[in-house]
Protein backbone atom coordinates (compact mmCIF):
# COMPACT_ATOMS: atom_id res chain seq x y z
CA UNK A 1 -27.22 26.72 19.94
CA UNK A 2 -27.81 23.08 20.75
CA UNK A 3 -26.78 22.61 16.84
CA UNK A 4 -23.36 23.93 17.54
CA UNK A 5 -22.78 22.51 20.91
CA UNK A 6 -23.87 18.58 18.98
CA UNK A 7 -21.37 19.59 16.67
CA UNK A 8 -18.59 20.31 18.74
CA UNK A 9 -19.40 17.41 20.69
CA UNK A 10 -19.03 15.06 17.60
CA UNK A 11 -15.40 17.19 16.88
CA UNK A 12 -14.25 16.92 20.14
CA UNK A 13 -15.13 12.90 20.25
CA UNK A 14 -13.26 12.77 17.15
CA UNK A 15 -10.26 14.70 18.37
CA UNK A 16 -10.35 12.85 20.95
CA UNK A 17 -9.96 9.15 18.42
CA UNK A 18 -7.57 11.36 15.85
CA UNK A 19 -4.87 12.15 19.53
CA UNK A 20 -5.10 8.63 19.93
CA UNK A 21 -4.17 7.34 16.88
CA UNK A 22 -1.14 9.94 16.40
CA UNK A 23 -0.07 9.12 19.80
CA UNK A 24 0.40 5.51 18.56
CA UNK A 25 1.46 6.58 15.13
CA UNK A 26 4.28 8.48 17.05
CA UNK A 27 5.22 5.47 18.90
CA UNK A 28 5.87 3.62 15.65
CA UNK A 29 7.92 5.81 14.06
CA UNK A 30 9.84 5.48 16.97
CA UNK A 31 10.87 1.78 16.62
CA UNK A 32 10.90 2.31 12.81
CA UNK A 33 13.88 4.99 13.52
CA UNK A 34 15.18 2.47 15.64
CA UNK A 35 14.97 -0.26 13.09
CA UNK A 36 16.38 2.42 10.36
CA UNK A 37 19.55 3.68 12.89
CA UNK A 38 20.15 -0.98 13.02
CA UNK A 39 20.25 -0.97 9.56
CA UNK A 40 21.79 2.07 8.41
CA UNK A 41 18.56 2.89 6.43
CA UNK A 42 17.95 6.89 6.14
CA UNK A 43 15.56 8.38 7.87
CA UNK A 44 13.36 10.19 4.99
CA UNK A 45 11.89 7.87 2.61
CA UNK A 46 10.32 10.01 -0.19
CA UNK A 47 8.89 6.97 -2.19
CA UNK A 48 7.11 5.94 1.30
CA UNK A 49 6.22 9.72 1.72
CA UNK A 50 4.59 10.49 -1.74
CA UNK A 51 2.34 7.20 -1.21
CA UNK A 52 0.63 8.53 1.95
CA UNK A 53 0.31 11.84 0.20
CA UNK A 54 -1.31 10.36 -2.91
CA UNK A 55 -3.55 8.90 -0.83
CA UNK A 56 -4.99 11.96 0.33
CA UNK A 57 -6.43 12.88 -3.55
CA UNK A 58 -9.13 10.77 -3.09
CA UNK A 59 -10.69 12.42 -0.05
CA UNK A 60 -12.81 15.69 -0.32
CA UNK A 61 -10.69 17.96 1.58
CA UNK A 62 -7.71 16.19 0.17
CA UNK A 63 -5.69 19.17 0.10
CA UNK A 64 -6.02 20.49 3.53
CA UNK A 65 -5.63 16.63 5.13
CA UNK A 66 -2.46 16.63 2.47
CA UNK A 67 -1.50 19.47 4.32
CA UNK A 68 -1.82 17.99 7.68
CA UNK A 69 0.19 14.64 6.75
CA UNK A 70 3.19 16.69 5.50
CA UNK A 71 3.23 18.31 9.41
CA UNK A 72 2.57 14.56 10.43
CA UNK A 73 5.33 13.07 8.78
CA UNK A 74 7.69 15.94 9.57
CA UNK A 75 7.17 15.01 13.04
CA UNK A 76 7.50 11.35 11.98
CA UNK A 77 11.25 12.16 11.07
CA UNK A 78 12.40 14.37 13.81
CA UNK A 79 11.27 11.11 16.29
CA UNK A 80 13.21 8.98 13.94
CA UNK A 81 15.73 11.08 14.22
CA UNK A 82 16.31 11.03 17.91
């Protein structure tokens, strides 16, 4: 048991880094929406989007954390959006 609690531990300080760094993620796509709705610039940028996603190929659960940056982005957009 003291295995899986270390574990968790070591997920939950991680969560705890990966909520922080959305949070400000979140806040910059917020004044990049703004910056888009100043200069008439769309909101989706599929050249910008397809570069975060190819980086993703390189890691070893690249498919999952590809996953999870489509949801990201998606987000991304609807805050740009506002």
């Amino acid at each position: 048991m003291d295995k899986l609690l270390n574990a968790r531990s070591q997920i939950d300080k991680i969560d705890d880094q990966i909520m922080e760094l959305l949070d400000e993620r979140y806040s910059l796509s917020i004044q990049i929406g703004k910056i888009k709705q100043e200069t008439k610039s769309p909101v989706l940028d599929s050249n910008r989007e397809q570069t975060v996603l190819d980086k993703t190929s390189k890691l070893t659960h690249s498919h999952t954390i590809r996953n999870v940056y489509k949801s990201i982005m998606d987000e991304s957009k609807k805050l740009q959006g506002k």
